[in-house]
PDB file of N, CA and C in Angstrom:
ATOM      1  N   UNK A   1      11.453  13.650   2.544  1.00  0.00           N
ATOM      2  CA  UNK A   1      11.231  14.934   1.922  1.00  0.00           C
ATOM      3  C   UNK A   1      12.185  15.981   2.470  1.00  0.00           C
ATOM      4  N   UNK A   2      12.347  15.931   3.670  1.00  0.00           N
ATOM      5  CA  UNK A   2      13.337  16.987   4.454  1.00  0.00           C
ATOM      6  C   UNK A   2      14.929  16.569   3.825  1.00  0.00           C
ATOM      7  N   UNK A   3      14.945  15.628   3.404  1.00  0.00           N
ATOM      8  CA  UNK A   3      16.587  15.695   3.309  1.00  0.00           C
ATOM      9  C   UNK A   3      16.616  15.984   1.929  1.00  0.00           C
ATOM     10  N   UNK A   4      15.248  15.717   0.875  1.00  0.00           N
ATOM     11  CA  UNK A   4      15.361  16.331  -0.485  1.00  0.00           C
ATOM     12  C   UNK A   4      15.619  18.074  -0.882  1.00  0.00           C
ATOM     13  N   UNK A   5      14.809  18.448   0.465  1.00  0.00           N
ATOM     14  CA  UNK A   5      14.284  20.213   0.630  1.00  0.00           C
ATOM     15  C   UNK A   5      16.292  20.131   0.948  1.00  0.00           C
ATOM     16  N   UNK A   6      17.014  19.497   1.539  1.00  0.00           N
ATOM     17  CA  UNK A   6      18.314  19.914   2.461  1.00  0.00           C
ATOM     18  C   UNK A   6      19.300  19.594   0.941  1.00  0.00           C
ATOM     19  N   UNK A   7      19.018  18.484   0.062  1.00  0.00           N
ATOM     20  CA  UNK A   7      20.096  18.915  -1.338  1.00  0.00           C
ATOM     21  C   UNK A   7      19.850  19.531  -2.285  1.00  0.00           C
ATOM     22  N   UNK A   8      18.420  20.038  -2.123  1.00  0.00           N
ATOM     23  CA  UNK A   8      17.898  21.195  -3.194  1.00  0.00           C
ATOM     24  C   UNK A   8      18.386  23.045  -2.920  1.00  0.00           C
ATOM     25  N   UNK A   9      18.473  22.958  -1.796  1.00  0.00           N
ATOM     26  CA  UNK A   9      19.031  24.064  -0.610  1.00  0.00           C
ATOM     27  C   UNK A   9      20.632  24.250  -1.067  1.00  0.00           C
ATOM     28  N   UNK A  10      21.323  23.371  -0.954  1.00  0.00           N
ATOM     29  CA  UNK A  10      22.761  23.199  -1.379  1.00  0.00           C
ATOM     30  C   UNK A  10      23.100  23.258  -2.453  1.00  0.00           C
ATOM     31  N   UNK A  11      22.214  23.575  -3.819  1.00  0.00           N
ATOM     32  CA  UNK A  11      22.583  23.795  -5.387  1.00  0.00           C
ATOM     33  C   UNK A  11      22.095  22.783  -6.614  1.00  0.00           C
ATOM     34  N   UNK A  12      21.512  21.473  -5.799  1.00  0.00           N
ATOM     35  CA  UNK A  12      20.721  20.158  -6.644  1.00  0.00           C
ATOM     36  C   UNK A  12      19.358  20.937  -7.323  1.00  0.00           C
ATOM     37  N   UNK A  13      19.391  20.866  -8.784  1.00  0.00           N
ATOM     38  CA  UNK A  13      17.957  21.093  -9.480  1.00  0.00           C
ATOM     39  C   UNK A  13      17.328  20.122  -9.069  1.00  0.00           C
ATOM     40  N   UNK A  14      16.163  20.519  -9.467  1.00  0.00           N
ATOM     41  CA  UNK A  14      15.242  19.731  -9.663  1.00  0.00           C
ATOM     42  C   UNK A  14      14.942  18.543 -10.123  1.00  0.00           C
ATOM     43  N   UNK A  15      15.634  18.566 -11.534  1.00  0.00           N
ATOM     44  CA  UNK A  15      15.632  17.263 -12.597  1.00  0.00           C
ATOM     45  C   UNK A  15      17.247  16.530 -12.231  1.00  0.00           C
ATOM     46  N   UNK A  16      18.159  16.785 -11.536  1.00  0.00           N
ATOM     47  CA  UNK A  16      19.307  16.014 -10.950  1.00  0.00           C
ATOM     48  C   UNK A  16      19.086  15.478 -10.139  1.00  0.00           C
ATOM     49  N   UNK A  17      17.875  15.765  -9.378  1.00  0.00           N
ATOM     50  CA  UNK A  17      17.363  15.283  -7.781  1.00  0.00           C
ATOM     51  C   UNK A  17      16.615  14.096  -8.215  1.00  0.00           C
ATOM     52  N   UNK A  18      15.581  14.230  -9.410  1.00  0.00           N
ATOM     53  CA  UNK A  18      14.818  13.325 -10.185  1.00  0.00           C
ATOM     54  C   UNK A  18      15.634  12.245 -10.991  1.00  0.00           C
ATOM     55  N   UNK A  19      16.781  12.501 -11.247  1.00  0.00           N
ATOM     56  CA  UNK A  19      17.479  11.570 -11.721  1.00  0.00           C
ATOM     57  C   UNK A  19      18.200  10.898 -10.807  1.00  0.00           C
ATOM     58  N   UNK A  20      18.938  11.686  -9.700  1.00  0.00           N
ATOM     59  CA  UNK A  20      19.277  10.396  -8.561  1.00  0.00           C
ATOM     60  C   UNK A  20      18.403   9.503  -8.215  1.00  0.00           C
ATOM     61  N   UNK A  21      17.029  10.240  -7.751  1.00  0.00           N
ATOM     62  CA  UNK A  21      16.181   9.539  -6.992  1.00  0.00           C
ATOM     63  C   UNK A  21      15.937   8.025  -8.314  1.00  0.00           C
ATOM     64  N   UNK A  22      15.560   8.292  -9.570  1.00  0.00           N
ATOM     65  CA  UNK A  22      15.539   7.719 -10.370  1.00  0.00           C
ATOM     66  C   UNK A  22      16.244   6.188 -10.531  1.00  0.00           C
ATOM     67  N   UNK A  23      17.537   6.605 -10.490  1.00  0.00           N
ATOM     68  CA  UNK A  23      19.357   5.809 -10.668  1.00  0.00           C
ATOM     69  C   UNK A  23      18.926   4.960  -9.418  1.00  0.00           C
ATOM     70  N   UNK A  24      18.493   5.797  -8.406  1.00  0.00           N
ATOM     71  CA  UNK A  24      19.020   4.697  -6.652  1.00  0.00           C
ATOM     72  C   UNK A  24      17.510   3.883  -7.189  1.00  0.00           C
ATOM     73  N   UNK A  25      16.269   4.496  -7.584  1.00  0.00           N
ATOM     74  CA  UNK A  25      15.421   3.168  -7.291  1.00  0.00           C
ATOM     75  C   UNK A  25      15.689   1.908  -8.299  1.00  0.00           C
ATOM     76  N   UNK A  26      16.619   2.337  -9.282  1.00  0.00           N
ATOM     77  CA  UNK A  26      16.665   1.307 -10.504  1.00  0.00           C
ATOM     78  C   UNK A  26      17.534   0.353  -9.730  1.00  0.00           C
ATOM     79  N   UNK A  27      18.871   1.111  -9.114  1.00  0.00           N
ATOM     80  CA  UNK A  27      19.636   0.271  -8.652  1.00  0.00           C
ATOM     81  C   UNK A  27      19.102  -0.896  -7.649  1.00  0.00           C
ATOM     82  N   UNK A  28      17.991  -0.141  -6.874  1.00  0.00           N
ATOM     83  CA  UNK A  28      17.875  -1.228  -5.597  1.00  0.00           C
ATOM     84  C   UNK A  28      16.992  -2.319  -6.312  1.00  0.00           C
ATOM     85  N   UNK A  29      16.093  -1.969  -7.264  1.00  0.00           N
ATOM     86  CA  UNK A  29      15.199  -2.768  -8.010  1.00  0.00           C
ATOM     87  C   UNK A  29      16.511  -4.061  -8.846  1.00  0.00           C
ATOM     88  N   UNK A  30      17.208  -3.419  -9.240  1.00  0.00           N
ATOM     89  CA  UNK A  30      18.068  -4.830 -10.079  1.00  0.00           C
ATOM     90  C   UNK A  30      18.835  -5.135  -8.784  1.00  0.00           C
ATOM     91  N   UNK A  31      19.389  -4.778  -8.075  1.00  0.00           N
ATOM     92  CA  UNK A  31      20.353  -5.747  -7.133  1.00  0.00           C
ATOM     93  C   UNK A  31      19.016  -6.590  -6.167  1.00  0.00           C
ATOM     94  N   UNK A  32      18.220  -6.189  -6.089  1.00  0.00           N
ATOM     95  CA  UNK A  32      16.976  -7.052  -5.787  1.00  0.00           C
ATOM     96  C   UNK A  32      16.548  -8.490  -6.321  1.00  0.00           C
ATOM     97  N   UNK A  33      16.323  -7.843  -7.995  1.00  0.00           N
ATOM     98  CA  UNK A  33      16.219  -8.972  -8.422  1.00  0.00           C
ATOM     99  C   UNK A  33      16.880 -10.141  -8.838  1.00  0.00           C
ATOM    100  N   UNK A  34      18.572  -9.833  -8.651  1.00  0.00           N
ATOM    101  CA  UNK A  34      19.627  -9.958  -8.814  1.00  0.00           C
ATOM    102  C   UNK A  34      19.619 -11.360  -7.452  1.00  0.00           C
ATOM    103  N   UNK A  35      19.900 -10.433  -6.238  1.00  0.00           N
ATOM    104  CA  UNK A  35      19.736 -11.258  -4.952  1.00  0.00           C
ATOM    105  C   UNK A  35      18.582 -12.342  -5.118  1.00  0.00           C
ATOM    106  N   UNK A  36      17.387 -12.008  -5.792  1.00  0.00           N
ATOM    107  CA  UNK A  36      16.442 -12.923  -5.618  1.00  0.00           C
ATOM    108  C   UNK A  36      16.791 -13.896  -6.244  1.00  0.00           C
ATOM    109  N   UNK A  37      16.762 -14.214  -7.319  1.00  0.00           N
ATOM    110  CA  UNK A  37      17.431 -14.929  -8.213  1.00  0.00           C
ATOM    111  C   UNK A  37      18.669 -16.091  -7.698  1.00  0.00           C
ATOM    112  N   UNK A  38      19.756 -15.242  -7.465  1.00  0.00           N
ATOM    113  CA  UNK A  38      20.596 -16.437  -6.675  1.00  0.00           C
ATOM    114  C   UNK A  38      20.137 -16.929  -5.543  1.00  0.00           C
ATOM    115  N   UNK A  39      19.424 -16.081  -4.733  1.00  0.00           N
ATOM    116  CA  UNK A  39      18.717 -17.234  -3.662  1.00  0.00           C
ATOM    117  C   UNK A  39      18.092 -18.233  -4.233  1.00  0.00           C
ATOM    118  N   UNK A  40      17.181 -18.331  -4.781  1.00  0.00           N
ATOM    119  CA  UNK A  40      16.323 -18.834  -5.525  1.00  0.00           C
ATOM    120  C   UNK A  40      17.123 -20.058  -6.280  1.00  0.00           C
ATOM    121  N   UNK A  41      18.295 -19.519  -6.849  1.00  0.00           N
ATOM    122  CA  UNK A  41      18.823 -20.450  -7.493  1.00  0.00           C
ATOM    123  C   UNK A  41      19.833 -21.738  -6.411  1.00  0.00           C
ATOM    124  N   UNK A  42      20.276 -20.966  -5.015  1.00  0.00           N
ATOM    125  CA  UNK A  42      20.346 -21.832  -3.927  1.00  0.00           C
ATOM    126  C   UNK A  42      19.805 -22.983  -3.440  1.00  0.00           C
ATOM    127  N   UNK A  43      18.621 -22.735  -3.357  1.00  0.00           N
ATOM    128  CA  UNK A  43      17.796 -23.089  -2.746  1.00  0.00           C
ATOM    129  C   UNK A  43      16.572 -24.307  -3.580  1.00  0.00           C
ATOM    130  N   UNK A  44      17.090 -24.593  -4.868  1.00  0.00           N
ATOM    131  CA  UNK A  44      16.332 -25.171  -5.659  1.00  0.00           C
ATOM    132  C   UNK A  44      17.754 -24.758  -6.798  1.00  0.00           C
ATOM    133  N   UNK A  45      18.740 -25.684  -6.587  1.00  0.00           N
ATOM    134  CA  UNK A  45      19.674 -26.008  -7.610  1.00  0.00           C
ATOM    135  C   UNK A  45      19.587 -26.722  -9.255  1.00  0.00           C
ATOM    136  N   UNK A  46      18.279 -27.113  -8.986  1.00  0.00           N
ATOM    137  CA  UNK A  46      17.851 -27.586 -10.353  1.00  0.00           C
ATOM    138  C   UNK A  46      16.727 -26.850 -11.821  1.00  0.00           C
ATOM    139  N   UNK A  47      17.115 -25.233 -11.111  1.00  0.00           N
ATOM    140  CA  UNK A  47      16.555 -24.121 -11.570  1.00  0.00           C
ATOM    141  C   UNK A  47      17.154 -23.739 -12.849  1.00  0.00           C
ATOM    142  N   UNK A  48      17.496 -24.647 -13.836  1.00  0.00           N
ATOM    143  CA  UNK A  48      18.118 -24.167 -15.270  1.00  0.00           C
ATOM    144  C   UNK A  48      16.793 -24.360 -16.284  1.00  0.00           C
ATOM    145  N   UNK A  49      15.755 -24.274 -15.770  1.00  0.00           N
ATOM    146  CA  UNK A  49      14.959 -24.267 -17.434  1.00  0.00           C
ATOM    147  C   UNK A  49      14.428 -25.496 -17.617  1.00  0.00           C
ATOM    148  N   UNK A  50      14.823 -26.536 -17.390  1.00  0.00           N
ATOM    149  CA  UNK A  50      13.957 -27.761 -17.832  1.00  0.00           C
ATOM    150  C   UNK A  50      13.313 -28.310 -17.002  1.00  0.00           C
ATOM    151  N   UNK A  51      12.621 -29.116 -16.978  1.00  0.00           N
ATOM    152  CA  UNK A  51      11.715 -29.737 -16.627  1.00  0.00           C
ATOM    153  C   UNK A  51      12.021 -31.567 -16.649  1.00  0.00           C
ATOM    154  N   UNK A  52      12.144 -31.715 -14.833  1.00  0.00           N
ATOM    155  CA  UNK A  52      12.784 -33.110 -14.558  1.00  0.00           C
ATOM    156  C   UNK A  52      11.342 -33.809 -14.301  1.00  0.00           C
ATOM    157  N   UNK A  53      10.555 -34.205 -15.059  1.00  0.00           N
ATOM    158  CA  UNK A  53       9.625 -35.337 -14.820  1.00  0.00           C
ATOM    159  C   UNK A  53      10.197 -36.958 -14.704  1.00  0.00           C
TER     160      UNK A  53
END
């Protein structure tokens, strides 16, 4: 909160502050699921969709 009060202080609205904050959680959310995924796909190489019975 203190470093939000410190770029609102410096000339950041309100709704620019809401849209960074916005942008960075989307970003960390897809490079997340992004990372998960290729681990995942590491780690169990036979992760294309079908089904090896």
């Amino acid at each position: 909160m203190k470093l939000n009060s410190m770029i609102q202080s410096i000339g950041m609205t309100k709704r620019q502050l809401r849209s960074m904050l916005i942008d960075e959680g989307l970003y960390y959310a897809g490079s997340t699921l992004l990372e998960s995924y290729v681990m995942g796909a590491l780690a169990h190489p036979h992760m294309d969709g079908r089904k090896h019975w």
